[in-house]
N, C-alpha and C. Protein backbone atom coordinates (compact mmCIF):
# COMPACT_ATOMS: atom_id res chain seq x y z
N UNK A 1 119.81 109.48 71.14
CA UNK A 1 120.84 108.90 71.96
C UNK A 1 121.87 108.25 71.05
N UNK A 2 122.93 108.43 71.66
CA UNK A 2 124.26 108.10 70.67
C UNK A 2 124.80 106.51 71.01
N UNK A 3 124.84 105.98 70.05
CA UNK A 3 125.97 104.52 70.62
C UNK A 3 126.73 104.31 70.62
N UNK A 4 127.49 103.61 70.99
CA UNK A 4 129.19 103.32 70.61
C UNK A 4 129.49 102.51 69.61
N UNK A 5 130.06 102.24 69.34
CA UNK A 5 130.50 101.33 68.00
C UNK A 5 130.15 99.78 68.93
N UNK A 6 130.45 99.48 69.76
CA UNK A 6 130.01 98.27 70.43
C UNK A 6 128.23 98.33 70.06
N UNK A 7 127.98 98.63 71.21
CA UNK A 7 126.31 99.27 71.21
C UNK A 7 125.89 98.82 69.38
N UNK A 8 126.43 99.89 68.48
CA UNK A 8 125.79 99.39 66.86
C UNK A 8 125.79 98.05 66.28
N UNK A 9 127.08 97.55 66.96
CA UNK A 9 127.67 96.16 66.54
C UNK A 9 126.25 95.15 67.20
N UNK A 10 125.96 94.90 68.46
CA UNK A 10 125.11 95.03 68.81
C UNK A 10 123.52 94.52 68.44
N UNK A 11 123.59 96.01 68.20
CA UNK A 11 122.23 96.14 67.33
C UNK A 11 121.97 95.86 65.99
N UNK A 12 123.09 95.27 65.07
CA UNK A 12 122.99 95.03 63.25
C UNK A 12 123.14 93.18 64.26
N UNK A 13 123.76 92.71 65.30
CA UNK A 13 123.77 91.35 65.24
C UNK A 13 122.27 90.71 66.11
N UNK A 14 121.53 91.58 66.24
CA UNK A 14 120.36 91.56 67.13
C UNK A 14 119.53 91.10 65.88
N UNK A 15 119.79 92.41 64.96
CA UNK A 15 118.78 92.42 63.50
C UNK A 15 119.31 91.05 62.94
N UNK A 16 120.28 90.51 62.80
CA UNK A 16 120.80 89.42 61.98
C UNK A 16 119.88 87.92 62.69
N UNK A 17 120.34 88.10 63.76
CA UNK A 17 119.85 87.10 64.57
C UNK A 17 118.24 87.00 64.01
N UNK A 18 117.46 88.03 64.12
CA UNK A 18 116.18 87.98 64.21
C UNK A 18 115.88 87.42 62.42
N UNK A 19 116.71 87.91 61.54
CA UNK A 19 116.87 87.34 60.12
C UNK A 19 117.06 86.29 60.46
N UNK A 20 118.17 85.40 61.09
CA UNK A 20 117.87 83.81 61.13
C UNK A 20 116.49 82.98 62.21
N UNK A 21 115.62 83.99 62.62
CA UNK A 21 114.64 83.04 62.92
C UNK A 21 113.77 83.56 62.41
N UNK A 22 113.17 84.31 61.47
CA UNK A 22 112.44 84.65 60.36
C UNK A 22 112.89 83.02 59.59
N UNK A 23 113.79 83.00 59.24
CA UNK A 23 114.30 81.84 58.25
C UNK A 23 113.46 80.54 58.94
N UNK A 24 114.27 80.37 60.12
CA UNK A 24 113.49 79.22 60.73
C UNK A 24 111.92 79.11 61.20
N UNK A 25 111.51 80.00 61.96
CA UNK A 25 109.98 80.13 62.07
C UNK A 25 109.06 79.34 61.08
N UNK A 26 109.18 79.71 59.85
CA UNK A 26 108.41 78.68 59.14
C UNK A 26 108.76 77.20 59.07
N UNK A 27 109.97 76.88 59.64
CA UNK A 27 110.34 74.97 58.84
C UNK A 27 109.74 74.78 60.29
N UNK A 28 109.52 75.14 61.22
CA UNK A 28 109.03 74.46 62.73
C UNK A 28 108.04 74.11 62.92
N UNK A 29 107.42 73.21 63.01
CA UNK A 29 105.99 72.75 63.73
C UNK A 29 105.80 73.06 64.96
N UNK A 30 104.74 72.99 65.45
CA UNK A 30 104.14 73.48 66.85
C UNK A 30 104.41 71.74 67.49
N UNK A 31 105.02 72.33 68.81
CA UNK A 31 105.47 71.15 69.61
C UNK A 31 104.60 70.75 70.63
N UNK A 32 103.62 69.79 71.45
CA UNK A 32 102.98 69.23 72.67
C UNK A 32 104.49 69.04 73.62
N UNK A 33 103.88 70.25 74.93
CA UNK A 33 104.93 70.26 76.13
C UNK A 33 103.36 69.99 77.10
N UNK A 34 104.46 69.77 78.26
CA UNK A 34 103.56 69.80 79.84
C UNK A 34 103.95 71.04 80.33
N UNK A 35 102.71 71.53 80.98
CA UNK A 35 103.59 72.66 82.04
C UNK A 35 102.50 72.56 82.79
N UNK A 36 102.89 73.05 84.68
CA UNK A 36 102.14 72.71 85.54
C UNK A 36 100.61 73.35 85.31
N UNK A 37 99.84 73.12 85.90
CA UNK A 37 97.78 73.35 86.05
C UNK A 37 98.52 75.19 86.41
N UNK A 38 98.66 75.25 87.45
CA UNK A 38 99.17 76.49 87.65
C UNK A 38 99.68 77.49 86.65
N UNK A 39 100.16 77.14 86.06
CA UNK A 39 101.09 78.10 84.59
C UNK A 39 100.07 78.56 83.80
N UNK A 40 99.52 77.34 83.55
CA UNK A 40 98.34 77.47 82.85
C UNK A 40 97.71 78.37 83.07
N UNK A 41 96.85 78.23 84.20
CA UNK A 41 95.64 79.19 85.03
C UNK A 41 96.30 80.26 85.06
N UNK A 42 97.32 80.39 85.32
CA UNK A 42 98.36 81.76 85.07
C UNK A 42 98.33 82.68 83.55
N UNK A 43 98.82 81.88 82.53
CA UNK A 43 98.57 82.43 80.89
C UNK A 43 97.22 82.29 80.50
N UNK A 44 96.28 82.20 80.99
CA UNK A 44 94.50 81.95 81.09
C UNK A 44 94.28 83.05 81.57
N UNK A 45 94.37 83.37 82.47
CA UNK A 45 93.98 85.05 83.36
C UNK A 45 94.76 86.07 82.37
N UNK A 46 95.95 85.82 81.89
CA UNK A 46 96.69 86.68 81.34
C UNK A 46 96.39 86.62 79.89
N UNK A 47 95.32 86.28 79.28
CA UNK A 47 94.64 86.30 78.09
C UNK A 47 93.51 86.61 78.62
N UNK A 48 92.38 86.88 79.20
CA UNK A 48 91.41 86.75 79.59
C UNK A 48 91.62 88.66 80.15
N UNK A 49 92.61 88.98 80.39
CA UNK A 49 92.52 89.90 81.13
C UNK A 49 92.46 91.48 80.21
N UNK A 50 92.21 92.52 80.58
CA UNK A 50 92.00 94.20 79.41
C UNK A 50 92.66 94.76 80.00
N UNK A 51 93.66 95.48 79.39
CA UNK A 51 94.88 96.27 79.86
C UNK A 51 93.70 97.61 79.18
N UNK A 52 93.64 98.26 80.16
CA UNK A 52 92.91 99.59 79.77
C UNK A 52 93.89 101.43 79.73
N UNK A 53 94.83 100.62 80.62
CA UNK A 53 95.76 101.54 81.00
C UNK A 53 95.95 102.06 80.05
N UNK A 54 96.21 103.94 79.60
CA UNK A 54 96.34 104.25 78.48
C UNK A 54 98.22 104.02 77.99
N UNK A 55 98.31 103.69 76.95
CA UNK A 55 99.59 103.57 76.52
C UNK A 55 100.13 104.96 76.56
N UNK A 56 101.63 104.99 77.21
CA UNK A 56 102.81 106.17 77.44
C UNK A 56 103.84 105.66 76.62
N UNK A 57 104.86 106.85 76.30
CA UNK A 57 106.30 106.53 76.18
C UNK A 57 106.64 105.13 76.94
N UNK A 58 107.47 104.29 76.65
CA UNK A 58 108.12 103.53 77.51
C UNK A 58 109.76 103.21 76.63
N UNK A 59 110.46 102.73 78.27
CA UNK A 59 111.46 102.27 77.98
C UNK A 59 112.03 101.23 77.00
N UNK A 60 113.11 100.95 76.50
CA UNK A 60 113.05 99.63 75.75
C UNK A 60 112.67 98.32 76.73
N UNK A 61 113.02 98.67 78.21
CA UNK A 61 113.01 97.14 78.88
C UNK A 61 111.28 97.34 79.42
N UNK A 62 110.44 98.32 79.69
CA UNK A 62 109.38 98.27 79.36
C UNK A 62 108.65 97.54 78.44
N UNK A 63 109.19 98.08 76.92
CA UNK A 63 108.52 97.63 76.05
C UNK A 63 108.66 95.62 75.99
N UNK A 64 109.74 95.61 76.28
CA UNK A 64 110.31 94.06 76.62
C UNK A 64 109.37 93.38 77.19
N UNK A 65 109.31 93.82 78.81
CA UNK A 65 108.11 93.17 79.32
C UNK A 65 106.88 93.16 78.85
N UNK A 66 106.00 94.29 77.97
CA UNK A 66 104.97 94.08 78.12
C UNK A 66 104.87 93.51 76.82
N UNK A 67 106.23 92.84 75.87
CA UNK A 67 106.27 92.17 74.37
C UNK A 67 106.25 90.63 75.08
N UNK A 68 106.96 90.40 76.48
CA UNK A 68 107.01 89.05 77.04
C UNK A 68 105.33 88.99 77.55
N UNK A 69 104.91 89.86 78.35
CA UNK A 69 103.47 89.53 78.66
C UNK A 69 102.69 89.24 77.53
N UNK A 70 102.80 89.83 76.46
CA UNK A 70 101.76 89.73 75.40
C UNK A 70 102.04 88.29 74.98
N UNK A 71 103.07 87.79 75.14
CA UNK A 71 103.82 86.23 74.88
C UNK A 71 103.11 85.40 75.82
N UNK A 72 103.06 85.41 76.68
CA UNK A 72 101.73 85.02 78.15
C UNK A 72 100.76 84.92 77.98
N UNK A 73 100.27 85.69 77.27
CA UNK A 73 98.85 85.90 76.89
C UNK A 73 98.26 85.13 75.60
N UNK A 74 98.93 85.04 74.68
CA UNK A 74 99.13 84.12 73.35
C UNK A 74 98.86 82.80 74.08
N UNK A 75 100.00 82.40 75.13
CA UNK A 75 100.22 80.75 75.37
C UNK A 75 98.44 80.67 76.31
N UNK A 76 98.17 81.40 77.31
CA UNK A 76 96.85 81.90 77.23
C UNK A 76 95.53 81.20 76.19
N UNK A 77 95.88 82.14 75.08
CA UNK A 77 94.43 81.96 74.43
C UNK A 77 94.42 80.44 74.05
N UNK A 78 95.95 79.43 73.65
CA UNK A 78 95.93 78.47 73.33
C UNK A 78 95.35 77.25 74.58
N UNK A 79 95.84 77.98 75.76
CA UNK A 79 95.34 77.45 76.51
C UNK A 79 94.00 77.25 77.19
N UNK A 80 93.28 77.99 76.54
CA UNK A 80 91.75 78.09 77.14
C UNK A 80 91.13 77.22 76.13
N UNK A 81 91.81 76.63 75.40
CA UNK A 81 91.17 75.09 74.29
C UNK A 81 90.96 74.17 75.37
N UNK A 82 90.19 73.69 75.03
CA UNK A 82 90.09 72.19 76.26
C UNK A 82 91.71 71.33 75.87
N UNK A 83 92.49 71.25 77.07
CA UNK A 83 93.16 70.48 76.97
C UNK A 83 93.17 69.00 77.47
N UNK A 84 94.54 68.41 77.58
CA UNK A 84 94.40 66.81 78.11
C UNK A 84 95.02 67.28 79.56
N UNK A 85 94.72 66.79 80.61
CA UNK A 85 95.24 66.98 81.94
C UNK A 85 95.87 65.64 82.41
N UNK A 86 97.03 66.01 82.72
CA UNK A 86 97.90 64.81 83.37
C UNK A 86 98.13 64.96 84.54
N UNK A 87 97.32 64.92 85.62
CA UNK A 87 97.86 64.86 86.67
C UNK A 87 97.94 66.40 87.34
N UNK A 88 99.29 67.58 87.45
CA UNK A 88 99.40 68.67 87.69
C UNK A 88 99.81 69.07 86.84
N UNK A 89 99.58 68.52 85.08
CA UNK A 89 99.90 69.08 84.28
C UNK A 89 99.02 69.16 83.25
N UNK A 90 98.64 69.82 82.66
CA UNK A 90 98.40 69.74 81.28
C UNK A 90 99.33 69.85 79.86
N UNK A 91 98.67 69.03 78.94
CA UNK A 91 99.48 69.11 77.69
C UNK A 91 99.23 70.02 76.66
N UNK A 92 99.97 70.60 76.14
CA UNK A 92 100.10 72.38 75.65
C UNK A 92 100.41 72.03 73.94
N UNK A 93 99.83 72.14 72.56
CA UNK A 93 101.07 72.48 71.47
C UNK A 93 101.05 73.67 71.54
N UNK A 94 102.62 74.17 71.57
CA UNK A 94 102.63 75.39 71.56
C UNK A 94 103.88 75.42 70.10
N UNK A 95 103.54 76.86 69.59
CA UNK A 95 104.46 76.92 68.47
C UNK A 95 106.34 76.96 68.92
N UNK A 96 106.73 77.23 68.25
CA UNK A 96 108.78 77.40 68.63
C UNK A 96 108.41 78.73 68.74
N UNK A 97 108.23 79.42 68.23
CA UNK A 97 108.33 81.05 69.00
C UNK A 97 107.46 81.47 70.38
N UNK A 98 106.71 80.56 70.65
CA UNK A 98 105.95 81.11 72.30
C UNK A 98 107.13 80.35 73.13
N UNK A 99 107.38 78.73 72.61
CA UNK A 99 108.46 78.07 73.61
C UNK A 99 109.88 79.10 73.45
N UNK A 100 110.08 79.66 72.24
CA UNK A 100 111.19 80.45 72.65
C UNK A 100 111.04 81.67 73.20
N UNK A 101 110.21 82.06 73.59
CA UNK A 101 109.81 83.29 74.45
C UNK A 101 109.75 83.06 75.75
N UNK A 102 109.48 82.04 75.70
CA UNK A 102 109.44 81.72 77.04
C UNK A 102 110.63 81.31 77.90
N UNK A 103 111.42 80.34 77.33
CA UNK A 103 113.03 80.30 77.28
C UNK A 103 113.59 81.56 77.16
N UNK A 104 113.50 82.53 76.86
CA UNK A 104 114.23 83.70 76.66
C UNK A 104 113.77 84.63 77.68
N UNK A 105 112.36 84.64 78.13
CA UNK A 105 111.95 85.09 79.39
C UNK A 105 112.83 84.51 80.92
N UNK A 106 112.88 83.50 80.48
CA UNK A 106 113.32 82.88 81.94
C UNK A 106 114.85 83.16 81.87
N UNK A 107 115.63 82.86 80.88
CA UNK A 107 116.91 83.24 80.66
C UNK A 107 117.47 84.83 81.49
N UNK A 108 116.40 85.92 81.02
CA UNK A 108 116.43 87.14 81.14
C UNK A 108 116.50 87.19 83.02
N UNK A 109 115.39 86.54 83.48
CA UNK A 109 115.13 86.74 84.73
C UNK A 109 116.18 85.96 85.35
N UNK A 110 116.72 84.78 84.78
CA UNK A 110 116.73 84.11 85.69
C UNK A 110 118.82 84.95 85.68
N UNK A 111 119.64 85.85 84.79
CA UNK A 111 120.61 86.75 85.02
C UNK A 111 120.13 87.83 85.26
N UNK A 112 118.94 88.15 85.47
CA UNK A 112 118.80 89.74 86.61
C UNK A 112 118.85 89.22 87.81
N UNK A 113 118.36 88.28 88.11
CA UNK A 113 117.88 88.08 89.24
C UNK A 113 117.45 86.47 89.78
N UNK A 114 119.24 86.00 90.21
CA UNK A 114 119.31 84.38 90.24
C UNK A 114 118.98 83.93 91.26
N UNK A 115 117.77 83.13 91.18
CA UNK A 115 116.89 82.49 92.85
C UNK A 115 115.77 83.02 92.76
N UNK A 116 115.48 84.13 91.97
CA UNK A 116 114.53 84.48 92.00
C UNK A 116 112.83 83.63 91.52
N UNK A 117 112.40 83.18 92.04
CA UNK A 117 111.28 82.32 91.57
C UNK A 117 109.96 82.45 92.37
């Protein structure tokens, strides 16, 4: 498939971008957030769970989602540590790249599809 000169532009500032958080990734410490009991039990099942389905071709926005689920599943395994419970929340460290996945998940959804919740 062919691109346009936009489209390439694009894709070398996608790669650049991803060069500046290579850079940063390492100076970051893992941060303690809250997120509701629910979320939790949510990225718990979604670590816990066997995708048996045999892998196909997929789309790039395929591959997207199931690079954001696998991001779910990570916050998941961290979450099946005994945590501290506050109430309807529990307290999470999670690294800067699961919190930015997750921010970037919601970002995504929340311009496909605004209200959607």
């Amino acid at each position: 498939m062919t691109e346009s000169p936009a489209q390439e532009r694009f894709r070398k500032d996608s790669f650049n971008l991803a060069e500046i958080g290579r850079h940063l990734r390492e100076q970051l410490s893992p941060v303690e957030v809250r997120l509701p009991v629910t979320l939790i039990e949510t990225a718990r099942a979604a670590w816990a769970r066997e995708e048996l389905d045999p892998h196909s071709a997929e789309t790039f926005e395929q591959t997207l989602m199931r690079s954001l689920a696998g991001q779910l599943a990570l916050i998941g395994l961290v979450a099946s540590q005994d945590l501290d419970r506050d109430g309807d929340e529990y307290l999470i460290r999670l690294k800067w790249g699961q919190i930015a996945s997750a921010l970037f998940a919601a970002d995504l959804w929340d311009d496909h599809e605004p209200g959607n919740r």
